[in-house]
C-alpha atoms as a PDB file:
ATOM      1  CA  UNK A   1      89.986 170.151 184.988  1.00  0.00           C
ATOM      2  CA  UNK A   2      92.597 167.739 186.469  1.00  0.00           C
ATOM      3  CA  UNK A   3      96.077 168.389 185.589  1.00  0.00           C
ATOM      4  CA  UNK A   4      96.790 164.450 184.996  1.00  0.00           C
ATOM      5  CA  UNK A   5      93.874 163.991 183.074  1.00  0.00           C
ATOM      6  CA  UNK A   6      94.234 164.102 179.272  1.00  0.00           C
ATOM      7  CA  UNK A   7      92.083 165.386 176.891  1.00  0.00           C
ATOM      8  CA  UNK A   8      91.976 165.749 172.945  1.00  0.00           C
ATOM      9  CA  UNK A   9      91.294 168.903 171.440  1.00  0.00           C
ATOM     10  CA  UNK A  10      87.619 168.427 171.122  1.00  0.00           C
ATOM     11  CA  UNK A  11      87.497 167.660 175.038  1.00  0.00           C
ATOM     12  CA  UNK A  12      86.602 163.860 175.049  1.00  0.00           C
ATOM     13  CA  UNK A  13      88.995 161.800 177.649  1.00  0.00           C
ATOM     14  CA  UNK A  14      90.481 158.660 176.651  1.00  0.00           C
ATOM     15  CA  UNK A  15      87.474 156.442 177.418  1.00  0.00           C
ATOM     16  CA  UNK A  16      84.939 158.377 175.120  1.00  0.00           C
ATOM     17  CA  UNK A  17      87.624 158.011 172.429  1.00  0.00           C
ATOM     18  CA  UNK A  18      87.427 154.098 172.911  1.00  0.00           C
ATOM     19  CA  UNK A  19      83.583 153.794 172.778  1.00  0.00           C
ATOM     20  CA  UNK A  20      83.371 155.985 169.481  1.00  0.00           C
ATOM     21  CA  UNK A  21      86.114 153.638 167.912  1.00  0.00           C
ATOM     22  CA  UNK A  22      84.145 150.818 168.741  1.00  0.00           C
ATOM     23  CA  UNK A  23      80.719 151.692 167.636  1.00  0.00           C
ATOM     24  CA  UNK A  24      82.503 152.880 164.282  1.00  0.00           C
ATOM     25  CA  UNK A  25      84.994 149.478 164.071  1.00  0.00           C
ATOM     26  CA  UNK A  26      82.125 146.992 165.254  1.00  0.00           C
ATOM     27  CA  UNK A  27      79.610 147.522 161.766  1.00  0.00           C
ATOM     28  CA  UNK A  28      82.914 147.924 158.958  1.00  0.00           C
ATOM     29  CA  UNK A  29      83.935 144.725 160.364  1.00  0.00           C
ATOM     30  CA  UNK A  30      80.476 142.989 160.169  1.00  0.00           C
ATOM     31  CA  UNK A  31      80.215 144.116 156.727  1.00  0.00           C
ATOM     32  CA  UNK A  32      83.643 142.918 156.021  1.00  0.00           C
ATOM     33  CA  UNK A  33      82.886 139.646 157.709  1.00  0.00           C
ATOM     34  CA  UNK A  34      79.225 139.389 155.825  1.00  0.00           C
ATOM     35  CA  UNK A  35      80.871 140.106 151.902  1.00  0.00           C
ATOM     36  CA  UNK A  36      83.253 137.391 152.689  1.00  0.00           C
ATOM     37  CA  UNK A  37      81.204 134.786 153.466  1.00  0.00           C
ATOM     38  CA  UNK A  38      79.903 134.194 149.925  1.00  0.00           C
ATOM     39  CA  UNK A  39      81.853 134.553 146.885  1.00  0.00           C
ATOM     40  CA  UNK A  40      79.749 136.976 144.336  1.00  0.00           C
ATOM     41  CA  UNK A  41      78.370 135.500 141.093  1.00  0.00           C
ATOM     42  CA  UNK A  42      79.762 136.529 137.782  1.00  0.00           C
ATOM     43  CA  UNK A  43      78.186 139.678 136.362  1.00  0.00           C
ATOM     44  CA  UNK A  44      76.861 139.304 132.718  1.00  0.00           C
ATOM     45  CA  UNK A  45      77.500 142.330 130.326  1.00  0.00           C
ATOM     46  CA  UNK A  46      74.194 144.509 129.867  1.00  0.00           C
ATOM     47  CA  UNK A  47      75.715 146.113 127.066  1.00  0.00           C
ATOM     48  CA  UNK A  48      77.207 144.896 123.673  1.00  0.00           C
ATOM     49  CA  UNK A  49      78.959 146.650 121.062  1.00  0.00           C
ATOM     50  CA  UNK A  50      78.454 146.814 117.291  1.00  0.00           C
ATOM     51  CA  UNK A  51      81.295 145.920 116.278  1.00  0.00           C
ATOM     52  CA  UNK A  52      80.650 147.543 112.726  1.00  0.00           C
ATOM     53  CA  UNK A  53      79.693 151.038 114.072  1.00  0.00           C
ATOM     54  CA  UNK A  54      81.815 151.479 117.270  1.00  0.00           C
ATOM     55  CA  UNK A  55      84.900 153.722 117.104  1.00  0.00           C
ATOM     56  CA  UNK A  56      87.907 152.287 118.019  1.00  0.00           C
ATOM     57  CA  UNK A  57      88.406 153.679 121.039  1.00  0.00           C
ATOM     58  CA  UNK A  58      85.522 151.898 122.583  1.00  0.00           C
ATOM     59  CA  UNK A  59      86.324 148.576 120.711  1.00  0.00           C
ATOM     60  CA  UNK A  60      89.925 148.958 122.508  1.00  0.00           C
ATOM     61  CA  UNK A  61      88.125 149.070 125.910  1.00  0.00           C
ATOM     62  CA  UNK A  62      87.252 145.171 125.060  1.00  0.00           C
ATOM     63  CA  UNK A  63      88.668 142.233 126.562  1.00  0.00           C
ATOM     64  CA  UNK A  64      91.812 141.504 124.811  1.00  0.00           C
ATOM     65  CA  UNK A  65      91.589 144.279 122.252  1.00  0.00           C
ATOM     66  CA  UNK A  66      94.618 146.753 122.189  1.00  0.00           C
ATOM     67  CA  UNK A  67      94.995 149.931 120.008  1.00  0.00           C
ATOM     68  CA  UNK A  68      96.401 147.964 117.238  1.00  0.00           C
ATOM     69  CA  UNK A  69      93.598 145.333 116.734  1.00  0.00           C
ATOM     70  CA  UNK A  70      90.794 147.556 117.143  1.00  0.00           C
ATOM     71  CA  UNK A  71      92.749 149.541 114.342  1.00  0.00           C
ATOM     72  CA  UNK A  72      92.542 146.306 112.724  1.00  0.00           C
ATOM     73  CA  UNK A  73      88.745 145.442 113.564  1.00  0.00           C
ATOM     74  CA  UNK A  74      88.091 149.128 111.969  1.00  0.00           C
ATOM     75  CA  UNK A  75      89.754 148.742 108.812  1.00  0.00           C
ATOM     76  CA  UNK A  76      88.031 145.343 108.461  1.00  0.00           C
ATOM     77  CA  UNK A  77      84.857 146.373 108.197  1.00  0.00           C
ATOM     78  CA  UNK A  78      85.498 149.365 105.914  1.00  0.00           C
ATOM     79  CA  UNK A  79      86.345 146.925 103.441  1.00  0.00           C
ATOM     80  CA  UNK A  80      82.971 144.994 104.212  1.00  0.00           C
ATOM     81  CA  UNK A  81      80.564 144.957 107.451  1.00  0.00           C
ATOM     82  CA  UNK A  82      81.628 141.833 109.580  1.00  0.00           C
ATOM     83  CA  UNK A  83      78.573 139.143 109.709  1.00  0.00           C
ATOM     84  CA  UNK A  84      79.248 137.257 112.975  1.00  0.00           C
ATOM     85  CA  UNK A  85      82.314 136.189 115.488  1.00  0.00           C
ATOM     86  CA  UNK A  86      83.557 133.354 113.097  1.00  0.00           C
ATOM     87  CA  UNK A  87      83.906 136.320 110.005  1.00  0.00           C
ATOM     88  CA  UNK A  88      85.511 138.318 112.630  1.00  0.00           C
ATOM     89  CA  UNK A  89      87.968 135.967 113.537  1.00  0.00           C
ATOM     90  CA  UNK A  90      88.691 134.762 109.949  1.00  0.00           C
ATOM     91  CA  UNK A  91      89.419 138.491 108.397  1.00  0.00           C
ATOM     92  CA  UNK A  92      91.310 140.057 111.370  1.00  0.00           C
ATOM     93  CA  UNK A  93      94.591 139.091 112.007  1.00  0.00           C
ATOM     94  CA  UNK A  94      95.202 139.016 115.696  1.00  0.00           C
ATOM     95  CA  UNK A  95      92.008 137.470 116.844  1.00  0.00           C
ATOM     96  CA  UNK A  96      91.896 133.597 117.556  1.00  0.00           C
ATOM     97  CA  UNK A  97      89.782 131.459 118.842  1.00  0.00           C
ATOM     98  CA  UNK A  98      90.625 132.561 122.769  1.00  0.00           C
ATOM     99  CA  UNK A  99      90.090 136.253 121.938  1.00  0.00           C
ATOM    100  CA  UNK A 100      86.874 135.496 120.287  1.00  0.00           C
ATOM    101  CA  UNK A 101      85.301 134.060 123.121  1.00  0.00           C
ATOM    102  CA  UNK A 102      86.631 136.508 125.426  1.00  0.00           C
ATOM    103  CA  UNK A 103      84.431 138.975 123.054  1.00  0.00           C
ATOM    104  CA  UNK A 104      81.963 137.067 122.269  1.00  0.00           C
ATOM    105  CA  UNK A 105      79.663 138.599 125.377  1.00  0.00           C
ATOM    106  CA  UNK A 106      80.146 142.270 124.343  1.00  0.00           C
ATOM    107  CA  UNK A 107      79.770 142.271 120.760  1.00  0.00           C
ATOM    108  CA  UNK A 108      76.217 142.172 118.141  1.00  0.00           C
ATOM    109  CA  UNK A 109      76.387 141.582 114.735  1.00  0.00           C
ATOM    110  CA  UNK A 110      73.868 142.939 112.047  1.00  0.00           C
ATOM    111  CA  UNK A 111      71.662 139.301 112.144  1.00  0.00           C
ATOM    112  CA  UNK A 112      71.470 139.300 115.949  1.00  0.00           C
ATOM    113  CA  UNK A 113      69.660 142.595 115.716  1.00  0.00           C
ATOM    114  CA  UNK A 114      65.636 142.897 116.577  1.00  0.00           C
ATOM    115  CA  UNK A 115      63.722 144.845 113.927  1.00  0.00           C
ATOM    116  CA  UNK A 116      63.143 147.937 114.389  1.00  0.00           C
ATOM    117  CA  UNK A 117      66.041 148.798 117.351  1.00  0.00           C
ATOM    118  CA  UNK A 118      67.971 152.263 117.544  1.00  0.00           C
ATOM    119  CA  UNK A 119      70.186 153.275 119.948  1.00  0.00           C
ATOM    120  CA  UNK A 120      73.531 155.092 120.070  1.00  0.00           C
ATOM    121  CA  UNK A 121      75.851 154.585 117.555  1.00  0.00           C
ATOM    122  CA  UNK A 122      78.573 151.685 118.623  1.00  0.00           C
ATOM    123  CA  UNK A 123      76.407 150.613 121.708  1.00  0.00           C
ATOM    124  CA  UNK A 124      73.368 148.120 121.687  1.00  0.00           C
ATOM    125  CA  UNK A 125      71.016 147.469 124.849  1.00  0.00           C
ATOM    126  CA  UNK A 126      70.628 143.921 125.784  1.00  0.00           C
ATOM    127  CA  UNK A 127      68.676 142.673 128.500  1.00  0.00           C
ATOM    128  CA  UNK A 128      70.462 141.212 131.472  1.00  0.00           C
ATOM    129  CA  UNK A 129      70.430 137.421 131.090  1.00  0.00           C
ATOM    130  CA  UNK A 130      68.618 135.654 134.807  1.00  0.00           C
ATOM    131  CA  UNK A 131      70.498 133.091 136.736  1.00  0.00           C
END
């Protein structure tokens, strides 16, 4: 081996190095270039909650429900199951009309219900909606 000549520890000179960080730069910036082209669509939920059987903690994972207004959404219905977004929204203090369209994707209600569905406690399959 030349004395001018550098090599790495793995024994490839300078223009090996070059070719392997092309081939590995060349496709990450192709699929860079090819997920900016198009902006994605909007992803509809494929999961609601029951809002009268979930525990708080996953009614505080919601859109614009903290700690406190799940608390809220849980005392609610001990007093009496809630019927739809509109009883929701009257008998919880905290939720307007903003936050009740923010939830209105992720939550079922008794009435929306097929007969004859079971599933976890809290969480209700729904089938993706089709563009």
């Amino acid at each position: 081996m030349a004395s001018g000549a550098r090599r790495s520890l793995w024994g490839w000179d300078v223009p090996v190095r070059r070719l392997l960080a092309v081939v590995a730069l060349v496709p990450a910036f192709a699929l860079g270039a090819a997920s900016v082209g198009e902006p994605s669509a909007a992803v509809d939920p494929t999961l609601s909650v029951d809002v009268n059987t979930a525990p708080a903690g996953v009614l505080s994972a919601l859109p614009r429900i903290g700690p406190v207004l799940a608390g809220r959404i849980v005392a609610g219905r001990e007093e009496r199951p809630f019927d739809s977004i509109e009883d929701l929204d009257a008998r919880v203090r905290g939720i307007g009309p903003a936050t009740a369209a923010a939830l209105r994707p992720f939550l079922r209600f008794p009435e929306s219900d097929g007969p004859g569905e079971e599933a976890e406690p809290g969480l209700l399959p729904q089938t993706p909606v089709s563009p």
